[in-house]
PDB file of N, CA and C in Angstrom:
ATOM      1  N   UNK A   1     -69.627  46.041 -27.859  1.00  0.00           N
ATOM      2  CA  UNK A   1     -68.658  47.119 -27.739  1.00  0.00           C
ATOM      3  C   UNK A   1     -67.719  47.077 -28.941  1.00  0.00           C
ATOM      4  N   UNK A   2     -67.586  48.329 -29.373  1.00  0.00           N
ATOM      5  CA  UNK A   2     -66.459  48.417 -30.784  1.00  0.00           C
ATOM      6  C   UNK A   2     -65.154  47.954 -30.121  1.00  0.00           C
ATOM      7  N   UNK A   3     -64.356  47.240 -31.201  1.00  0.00           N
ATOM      8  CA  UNK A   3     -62.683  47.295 -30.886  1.00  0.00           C
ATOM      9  C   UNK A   3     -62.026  48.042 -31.816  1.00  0.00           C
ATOM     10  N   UNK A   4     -62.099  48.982 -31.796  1.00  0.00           N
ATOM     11  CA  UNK A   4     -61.202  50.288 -32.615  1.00  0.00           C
ATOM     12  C   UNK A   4     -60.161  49.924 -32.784  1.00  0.00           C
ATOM     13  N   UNK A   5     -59.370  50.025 -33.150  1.00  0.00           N
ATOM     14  CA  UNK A   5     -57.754  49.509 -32.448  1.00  0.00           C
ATOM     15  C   UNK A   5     -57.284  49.064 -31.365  1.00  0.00           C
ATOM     16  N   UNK A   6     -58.167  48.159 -31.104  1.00  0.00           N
ATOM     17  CA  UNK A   6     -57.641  47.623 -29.824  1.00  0.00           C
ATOM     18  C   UNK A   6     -57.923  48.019 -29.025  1.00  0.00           C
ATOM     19  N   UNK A   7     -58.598  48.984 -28.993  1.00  0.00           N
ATOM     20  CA  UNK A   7     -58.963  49.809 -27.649  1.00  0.00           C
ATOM     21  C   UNK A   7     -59.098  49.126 -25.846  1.00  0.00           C
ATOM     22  N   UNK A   8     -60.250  48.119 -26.692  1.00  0.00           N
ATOM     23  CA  UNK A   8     -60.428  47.709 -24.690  1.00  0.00           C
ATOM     24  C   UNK A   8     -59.335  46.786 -24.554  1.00  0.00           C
ATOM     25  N   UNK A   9     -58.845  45.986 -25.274  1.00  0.00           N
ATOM     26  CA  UNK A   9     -57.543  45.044 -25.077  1.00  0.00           C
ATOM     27  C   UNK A   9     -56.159  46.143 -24.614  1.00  0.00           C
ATOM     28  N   UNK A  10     -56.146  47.056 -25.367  1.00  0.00           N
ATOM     29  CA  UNK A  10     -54.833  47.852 -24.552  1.00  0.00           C
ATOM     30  C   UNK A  10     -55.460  48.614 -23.085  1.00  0.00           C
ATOM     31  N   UNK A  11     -56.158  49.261 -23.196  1.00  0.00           N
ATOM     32  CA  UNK A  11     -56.952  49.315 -21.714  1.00  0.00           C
ATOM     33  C   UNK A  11     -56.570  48.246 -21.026  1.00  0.00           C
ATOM     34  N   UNK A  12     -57.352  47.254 -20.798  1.00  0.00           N
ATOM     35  CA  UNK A  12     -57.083  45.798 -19.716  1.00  0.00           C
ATOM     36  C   UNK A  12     -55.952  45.629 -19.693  1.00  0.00           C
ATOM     37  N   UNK A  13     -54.729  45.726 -20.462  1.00  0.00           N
ATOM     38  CA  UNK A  13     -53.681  45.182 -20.419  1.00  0.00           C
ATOM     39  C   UNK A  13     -52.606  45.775 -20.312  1.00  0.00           C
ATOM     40  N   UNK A  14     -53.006  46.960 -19.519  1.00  0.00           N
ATOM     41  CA  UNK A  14     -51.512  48.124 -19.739  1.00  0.00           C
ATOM     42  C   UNK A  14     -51.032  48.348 -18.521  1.00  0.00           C
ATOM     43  N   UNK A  15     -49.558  48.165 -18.322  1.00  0.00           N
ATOM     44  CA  UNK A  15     -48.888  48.065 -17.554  1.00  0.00           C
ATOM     45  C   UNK A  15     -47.693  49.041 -17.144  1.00  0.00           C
ATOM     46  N   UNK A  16     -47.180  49.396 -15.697  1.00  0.00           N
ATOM     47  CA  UNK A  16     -46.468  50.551 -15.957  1.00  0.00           C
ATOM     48  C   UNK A  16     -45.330  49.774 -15.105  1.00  0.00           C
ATOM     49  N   UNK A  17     -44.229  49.480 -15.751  1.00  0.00           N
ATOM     50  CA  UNK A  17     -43.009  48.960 -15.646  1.00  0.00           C
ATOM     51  C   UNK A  17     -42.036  50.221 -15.170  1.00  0.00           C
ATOM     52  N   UNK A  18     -41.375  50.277 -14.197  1.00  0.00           N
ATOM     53  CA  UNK A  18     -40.225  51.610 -13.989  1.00  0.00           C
ATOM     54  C   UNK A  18     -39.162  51.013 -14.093  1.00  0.00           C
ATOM     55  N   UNK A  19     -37.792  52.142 -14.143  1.00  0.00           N
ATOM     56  CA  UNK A  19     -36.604  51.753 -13.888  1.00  0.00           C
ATOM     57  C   UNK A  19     -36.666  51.056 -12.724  1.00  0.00           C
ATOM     58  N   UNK A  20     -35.591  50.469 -12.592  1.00  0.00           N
ATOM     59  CA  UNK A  20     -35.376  50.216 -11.482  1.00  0.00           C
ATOM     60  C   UNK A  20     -34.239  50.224 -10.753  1.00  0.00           C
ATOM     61  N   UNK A  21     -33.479  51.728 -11.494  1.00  0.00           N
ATOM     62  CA  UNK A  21     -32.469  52.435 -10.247  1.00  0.00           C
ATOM     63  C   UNK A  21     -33.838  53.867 -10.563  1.00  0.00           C
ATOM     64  N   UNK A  22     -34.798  53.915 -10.768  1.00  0.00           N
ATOM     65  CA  UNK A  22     -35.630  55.416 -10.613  1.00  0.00           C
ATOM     66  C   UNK A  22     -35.670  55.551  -9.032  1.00  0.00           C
ATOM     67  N   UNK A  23     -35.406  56.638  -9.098  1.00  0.00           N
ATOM     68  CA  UNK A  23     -35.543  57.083  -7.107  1.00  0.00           C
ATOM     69  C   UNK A  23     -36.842  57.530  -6.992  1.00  0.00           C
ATOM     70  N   UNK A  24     -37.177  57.560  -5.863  1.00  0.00           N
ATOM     71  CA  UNK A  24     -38.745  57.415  -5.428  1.00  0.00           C
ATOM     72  C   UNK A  24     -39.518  59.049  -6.174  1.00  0.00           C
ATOM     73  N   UNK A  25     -38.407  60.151  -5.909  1.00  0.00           N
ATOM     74  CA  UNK A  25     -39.004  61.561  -6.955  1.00  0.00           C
ATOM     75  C   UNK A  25     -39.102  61.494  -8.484  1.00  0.00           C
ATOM     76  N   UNK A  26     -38.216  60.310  -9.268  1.00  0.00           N
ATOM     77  CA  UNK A  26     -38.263  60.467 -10.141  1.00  0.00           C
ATOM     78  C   UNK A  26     -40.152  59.629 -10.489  1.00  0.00           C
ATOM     79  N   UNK A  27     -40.003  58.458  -9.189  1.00  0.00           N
ATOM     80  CA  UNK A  27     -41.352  57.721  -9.527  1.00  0.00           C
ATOM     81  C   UNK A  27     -42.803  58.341  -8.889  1.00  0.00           C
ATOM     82  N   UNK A  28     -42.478  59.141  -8.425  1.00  0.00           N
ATOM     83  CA  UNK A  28     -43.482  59.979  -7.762  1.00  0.00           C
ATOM     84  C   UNK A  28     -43.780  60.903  -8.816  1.00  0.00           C
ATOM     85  N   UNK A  29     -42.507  61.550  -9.875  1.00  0.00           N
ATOM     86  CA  UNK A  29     -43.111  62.664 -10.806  1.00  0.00           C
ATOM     87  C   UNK A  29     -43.804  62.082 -12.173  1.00  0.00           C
ATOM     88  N   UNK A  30     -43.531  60.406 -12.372  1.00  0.00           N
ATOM     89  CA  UNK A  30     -43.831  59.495 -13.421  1.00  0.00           C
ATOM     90  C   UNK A  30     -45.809  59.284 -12.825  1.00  0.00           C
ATOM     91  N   UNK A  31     -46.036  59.527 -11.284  1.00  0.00           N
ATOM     92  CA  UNK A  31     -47.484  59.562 -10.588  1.00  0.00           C
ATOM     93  C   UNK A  31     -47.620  60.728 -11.484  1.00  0.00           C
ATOM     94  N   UNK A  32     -47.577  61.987 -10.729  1.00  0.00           N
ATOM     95  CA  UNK A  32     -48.608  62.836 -11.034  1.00  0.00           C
ATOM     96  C   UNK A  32     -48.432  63.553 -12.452  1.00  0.00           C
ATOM     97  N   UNK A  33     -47.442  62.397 -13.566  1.00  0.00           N
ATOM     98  CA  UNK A  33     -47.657  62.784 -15.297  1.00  0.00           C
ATOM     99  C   UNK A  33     -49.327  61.419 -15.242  1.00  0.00           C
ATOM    100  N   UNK A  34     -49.022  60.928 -14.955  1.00  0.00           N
ATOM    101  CA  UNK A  34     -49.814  59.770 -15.395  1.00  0.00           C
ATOM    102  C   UNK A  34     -51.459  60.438 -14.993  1.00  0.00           C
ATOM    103  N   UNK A  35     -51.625  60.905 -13.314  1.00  0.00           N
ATOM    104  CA  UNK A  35     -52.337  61.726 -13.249  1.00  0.00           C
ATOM    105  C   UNK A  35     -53.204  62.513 -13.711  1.00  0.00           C
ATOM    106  N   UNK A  36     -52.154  63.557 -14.087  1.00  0.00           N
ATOM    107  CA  UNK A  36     -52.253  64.389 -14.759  1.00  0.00           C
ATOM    108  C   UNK A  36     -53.127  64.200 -16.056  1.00  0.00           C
ATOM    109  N   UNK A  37     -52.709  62.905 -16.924  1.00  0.00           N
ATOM    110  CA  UNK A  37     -52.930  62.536 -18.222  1.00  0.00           C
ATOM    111  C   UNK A  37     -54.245  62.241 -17.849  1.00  0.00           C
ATOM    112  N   UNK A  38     -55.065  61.215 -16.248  1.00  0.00           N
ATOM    113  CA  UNK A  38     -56.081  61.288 -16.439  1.00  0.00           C
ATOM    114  C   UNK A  38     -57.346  62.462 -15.831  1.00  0.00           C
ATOM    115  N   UNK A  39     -56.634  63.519 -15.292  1.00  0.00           N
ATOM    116  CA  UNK A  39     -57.529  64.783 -15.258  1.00  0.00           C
ATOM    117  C   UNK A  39     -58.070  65.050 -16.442  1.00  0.00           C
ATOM    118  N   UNK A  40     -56.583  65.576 -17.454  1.00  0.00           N
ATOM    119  CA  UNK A  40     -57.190  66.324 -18.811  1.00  0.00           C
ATOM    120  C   UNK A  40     -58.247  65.576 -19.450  1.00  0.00           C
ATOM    121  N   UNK A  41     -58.137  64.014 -19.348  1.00  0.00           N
ATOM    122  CA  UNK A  41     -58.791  63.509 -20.329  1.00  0.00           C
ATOM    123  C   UNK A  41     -60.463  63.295 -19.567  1.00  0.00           C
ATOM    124  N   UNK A  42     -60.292  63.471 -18.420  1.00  0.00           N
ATOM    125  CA  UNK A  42     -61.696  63.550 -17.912  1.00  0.00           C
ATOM    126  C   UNK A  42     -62.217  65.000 -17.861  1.00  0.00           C
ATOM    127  N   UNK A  43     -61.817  66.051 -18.075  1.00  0.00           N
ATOM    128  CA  UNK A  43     -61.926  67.734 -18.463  1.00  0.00           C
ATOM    129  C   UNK A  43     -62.416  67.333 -20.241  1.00  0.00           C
ATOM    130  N   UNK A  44     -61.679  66.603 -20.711  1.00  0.00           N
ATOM    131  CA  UNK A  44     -62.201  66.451 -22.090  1.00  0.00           C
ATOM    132  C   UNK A  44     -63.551  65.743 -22.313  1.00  0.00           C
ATOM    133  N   UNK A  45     -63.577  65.063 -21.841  1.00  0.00           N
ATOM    134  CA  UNK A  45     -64.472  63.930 -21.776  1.00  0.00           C
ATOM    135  C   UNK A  45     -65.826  64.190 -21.185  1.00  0.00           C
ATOM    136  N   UNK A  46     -65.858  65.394 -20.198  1.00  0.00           N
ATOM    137  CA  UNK A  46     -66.942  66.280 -19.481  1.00  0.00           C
ATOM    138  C   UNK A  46     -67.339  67.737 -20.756  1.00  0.00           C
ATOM    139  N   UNK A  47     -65.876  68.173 -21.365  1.00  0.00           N
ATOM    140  CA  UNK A  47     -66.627  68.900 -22.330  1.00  0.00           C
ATOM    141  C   UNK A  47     -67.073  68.067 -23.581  1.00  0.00           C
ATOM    142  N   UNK A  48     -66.787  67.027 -23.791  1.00  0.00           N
ATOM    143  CA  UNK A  48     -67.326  66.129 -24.950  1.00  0.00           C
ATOM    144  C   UNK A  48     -68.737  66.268 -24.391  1.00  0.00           C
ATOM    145  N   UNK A  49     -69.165  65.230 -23.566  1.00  0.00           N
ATOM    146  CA  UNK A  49     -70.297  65.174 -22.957  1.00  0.00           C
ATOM    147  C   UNK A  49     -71.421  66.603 -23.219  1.00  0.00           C
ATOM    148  N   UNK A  50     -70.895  67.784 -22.502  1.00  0.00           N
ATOM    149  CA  UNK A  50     -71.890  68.823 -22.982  1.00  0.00           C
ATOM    150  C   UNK A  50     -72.225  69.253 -24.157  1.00  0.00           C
ATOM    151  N   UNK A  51     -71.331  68.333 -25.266  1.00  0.00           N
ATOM    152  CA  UNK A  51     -71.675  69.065 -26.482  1.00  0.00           C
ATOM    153  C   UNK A  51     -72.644  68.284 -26.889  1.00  0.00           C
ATOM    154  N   UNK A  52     -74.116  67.923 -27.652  1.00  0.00           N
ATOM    155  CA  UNK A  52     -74.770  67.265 -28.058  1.00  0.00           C
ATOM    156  C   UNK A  52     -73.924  66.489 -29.687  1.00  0.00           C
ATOM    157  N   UNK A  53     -74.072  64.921 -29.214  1.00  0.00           N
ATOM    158  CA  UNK A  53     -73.836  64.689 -30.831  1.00  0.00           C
ATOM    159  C   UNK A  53     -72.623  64.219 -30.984  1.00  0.00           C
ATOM    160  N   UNK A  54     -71.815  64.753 -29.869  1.00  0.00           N
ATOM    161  CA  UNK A  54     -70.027  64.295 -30.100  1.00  0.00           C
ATOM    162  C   UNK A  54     -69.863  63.232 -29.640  1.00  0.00           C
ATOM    163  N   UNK A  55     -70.026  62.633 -28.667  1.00  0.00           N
ATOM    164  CA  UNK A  55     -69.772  61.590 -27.579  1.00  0.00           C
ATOM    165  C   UNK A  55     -70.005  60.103 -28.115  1.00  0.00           C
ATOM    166  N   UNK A  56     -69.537  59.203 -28.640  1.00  0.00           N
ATOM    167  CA  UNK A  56     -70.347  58.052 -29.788  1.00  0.00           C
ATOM    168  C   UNK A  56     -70.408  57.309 -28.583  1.00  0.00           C
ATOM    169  N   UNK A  57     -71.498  57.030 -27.917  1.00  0.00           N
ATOM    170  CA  UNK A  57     -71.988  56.135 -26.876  1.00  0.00           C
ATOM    171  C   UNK A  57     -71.224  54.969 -26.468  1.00  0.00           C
ATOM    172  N   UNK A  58     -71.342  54.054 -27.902  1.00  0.00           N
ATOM    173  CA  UNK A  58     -70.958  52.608 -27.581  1.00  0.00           C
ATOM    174  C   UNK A  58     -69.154  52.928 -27.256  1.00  0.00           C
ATOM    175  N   UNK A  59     -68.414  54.025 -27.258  1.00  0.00           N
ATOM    176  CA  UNK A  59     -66.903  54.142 -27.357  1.00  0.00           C
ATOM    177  C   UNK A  59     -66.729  54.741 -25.561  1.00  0.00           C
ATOM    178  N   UNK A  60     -67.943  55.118 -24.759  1.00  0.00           N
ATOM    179  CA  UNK A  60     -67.627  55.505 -23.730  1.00  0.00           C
ATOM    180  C   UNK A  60     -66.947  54.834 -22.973  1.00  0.00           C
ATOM    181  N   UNK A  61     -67.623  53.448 -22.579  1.00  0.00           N
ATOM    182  CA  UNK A  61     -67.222  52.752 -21.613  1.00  0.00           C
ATOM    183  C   UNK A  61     -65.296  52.604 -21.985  1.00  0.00           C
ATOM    184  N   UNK A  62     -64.928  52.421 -23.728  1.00  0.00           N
ATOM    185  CA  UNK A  62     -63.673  52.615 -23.405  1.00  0.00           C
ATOM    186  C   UNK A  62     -62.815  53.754 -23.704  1.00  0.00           C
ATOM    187  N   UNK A  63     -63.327  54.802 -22.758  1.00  0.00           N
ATOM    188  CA  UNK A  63     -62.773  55.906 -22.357  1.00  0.00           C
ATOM    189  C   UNK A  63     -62.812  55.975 -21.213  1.00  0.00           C
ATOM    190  N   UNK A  64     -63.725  55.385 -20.879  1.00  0.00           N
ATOM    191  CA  UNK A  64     -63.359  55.239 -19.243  1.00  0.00           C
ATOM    192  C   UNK A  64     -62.859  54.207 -18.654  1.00  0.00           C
ATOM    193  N   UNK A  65     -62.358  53.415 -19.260  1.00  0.00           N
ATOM    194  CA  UNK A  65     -61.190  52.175 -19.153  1.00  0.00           C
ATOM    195  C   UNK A  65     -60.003  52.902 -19.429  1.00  0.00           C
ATOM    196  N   UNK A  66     -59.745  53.778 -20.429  1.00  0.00           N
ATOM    197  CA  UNK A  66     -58.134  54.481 -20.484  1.00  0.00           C
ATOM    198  C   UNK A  66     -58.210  55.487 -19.266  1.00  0.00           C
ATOM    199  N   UNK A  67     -59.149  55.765 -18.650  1.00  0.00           N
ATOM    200  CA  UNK A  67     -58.989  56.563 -17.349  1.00  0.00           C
ATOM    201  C   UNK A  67     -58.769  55.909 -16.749  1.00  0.00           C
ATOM    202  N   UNK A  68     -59.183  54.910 -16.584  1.00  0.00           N
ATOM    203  CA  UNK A  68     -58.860  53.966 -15.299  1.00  0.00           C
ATOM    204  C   UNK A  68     -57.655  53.387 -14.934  1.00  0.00           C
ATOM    205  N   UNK A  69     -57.218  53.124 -16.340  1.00  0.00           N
ATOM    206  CA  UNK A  69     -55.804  52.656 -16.904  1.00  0.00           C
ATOM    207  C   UNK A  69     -54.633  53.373 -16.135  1.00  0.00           C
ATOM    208  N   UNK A  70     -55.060  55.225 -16.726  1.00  0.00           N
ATOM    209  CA  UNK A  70     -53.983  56.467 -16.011  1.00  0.00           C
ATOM    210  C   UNK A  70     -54.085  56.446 -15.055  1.00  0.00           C
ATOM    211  N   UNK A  71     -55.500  56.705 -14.360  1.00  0.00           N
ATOM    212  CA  UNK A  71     -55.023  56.433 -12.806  1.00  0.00           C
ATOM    213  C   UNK A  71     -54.544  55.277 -11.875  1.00  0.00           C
ATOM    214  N   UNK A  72     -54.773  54.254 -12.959  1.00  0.00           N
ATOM    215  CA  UNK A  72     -54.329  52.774 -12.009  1.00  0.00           C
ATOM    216  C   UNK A  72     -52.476  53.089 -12.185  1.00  0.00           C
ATOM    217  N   UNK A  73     -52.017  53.853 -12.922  1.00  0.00           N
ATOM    218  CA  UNK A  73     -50.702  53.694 -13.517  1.00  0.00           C
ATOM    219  C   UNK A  73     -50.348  54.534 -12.328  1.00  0.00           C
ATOM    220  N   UNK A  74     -51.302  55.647 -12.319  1.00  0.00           N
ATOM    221  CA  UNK A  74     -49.921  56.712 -11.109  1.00  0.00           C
ATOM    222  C   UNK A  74     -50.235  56.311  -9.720  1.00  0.00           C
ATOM    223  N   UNK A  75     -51.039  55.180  -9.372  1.00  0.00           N
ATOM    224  CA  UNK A  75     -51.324  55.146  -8.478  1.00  0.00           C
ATOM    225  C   UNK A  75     -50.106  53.473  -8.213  1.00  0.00           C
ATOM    226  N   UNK A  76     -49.647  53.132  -8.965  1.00  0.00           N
ATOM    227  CA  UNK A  76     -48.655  51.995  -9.405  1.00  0.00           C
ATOM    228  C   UNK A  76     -47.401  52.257  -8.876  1.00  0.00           C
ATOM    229  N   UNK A  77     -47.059  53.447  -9.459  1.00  0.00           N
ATOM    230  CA  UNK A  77     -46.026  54.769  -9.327  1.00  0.00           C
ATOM    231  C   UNK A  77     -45.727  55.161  -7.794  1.00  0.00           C
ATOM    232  N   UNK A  78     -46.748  55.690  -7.377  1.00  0.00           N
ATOM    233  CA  UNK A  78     -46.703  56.045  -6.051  1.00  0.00           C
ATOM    234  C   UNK A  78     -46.351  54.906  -5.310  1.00  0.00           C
ATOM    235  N   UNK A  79     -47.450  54.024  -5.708  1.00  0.00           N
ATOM    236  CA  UNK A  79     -46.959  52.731  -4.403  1.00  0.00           C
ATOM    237  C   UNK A  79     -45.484  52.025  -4.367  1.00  0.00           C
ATOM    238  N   UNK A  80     -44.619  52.358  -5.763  1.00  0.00           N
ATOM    239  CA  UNK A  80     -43.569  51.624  -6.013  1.00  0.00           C
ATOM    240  C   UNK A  80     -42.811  52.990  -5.764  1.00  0.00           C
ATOM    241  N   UNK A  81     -42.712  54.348  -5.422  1.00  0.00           N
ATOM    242  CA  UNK A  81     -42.208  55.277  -4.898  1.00  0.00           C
ATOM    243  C   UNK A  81     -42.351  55.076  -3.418  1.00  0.00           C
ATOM    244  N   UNK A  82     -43.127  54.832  -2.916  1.00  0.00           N
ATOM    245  CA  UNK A  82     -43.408  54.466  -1.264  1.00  0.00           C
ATOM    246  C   UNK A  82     -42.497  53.334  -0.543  1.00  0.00           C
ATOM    247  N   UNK A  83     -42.450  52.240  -1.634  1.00  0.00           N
ATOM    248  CA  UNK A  83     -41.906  50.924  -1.772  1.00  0.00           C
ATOM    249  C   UNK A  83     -40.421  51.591  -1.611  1.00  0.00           C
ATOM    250  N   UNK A  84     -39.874  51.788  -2.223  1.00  0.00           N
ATOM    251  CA  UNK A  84     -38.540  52.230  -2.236  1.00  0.00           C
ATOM    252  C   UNK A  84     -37.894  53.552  -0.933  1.00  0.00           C
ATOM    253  N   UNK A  85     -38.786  54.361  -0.642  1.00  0.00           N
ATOM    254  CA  UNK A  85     -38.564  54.988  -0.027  1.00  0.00           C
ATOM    255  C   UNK A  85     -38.322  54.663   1.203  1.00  0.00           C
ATOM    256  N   UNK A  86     -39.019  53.583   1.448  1.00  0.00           N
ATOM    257  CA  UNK A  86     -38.903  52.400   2.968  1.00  0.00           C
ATOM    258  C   UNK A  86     -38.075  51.828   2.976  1.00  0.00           C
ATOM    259  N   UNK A  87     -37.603  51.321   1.548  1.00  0.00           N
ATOM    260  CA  UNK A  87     -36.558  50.610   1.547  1.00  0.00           C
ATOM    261  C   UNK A  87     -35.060  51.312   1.337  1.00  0.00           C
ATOM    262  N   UNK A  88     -35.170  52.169   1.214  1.00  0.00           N
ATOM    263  CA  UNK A  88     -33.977  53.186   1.133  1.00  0.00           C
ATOM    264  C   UNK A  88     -33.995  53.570   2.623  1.00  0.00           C
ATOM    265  N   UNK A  89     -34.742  53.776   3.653  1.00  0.00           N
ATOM    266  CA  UNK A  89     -34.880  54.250   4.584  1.00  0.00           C
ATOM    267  C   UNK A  89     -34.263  53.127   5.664  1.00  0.00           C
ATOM    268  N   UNK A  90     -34.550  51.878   5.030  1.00  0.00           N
ATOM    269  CA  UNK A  90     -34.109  50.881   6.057  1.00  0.00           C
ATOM    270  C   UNK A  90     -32.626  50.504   5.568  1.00  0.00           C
ATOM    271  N   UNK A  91     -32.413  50.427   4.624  1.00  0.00           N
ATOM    272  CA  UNK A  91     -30.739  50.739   4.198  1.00  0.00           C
ATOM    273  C   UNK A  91     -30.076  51.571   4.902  1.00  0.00           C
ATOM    274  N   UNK A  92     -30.624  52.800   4.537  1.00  0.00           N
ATOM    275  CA  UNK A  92     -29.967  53.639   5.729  1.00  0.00           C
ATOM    276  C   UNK A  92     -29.534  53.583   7.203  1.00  0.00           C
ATOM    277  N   UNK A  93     -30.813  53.013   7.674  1.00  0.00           N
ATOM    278  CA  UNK A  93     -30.635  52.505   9.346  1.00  0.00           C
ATOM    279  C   UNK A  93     -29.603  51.570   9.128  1.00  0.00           C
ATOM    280  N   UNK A  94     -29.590  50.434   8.131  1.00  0.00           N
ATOM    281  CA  UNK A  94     -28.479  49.142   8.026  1.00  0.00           C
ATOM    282  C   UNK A  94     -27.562  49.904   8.266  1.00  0.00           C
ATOM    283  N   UNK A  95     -26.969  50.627   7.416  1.00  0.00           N
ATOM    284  CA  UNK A  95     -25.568  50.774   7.333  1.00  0.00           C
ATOM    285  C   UNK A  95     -25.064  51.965   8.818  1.00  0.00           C
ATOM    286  N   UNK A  96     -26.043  52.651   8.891  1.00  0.00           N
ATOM    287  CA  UNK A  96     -26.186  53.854  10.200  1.00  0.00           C
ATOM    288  C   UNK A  96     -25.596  52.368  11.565  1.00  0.00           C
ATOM    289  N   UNK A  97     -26.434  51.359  11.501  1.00  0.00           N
ATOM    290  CA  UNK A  97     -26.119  50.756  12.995  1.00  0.00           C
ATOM    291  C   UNK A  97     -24.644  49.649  12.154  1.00  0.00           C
ATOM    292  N   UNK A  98     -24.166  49.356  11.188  1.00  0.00           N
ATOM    293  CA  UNK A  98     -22.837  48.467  10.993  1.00  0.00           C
ATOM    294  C   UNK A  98     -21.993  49.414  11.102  1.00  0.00           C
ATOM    295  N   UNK A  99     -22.159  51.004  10.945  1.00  0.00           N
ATOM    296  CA  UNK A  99     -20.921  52.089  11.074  1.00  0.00           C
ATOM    297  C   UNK A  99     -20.786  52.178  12.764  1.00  0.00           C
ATOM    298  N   UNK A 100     -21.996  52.374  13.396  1.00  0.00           N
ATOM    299  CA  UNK A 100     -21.923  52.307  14.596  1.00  0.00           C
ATOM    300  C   UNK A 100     -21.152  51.020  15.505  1.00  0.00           C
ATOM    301  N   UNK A 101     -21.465  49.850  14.940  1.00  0.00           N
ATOM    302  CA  UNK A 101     -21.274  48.691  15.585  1.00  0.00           C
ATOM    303  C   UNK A 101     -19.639  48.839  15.178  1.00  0.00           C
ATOM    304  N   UNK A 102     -19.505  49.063  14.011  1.00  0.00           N
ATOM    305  CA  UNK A 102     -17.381  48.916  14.008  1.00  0.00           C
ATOM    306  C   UNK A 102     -16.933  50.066  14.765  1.00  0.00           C
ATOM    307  N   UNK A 103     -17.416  51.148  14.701  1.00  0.00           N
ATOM    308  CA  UNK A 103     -16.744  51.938  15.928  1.00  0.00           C
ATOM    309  C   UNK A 103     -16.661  51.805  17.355  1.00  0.00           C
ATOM    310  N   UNK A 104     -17.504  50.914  17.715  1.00  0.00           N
ATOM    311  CA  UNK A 104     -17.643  49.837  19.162  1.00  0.00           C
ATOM    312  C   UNK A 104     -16.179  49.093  19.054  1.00  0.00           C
ATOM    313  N   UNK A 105     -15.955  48.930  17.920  1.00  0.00           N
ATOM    314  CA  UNK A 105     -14.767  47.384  18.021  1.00  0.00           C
ATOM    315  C   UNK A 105     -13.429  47.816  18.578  1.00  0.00           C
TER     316      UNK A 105
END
């Protein structure tokens, strides 16, 4: 397999780090860019394919490692949007039953 620039080494090794005051919409809209990025490039990659001649064989497999990459990323996204959303949700209940409990006192 060619290493172009690095190609399959940044593939394997790419990581999607968020803020971490991002609220779960901002990490949910950071999903479906990442997404997004790997639709087009599989729309590209399907019209590469039909064209005879374009497609350099030995470079496929890492094109379909940077797909894998985008979707492993928004799918990263989501789960760390989900993550937070539970946890914002159970904050909420916290403080919902300590407001309750001092108005008992």
């Amino acid at each position: 397999m060619n290493n172009v620039f690095g190609e399959p080494w940044i593939t394997r090794h790419t990581n999607y780090f968020s803020n971490p005051d991002a609220s779960p919409d901002a990490l949910l809209n950071d999903a479906t860019e990442w997404l997004q990025f790997a639709h087009n490039a599989i729309q590209l990659l399907a019209e590469l394919v039909n064209e005879p001649g374009d497609v350099d064989a030995n470079r496929l497999p890492i094109m379909l490692e940077g797909i894998s990459a985008f979707i492993d990323m928004g799918a990263r996204c989501a789960a760390q949007a989900h993550g937070r959303m539970q946890w914002l949700q159970l904050h909420e209940e916290e403080c919902a039953a300590i407001e309750a409990e001092d108005s008992d006192k």
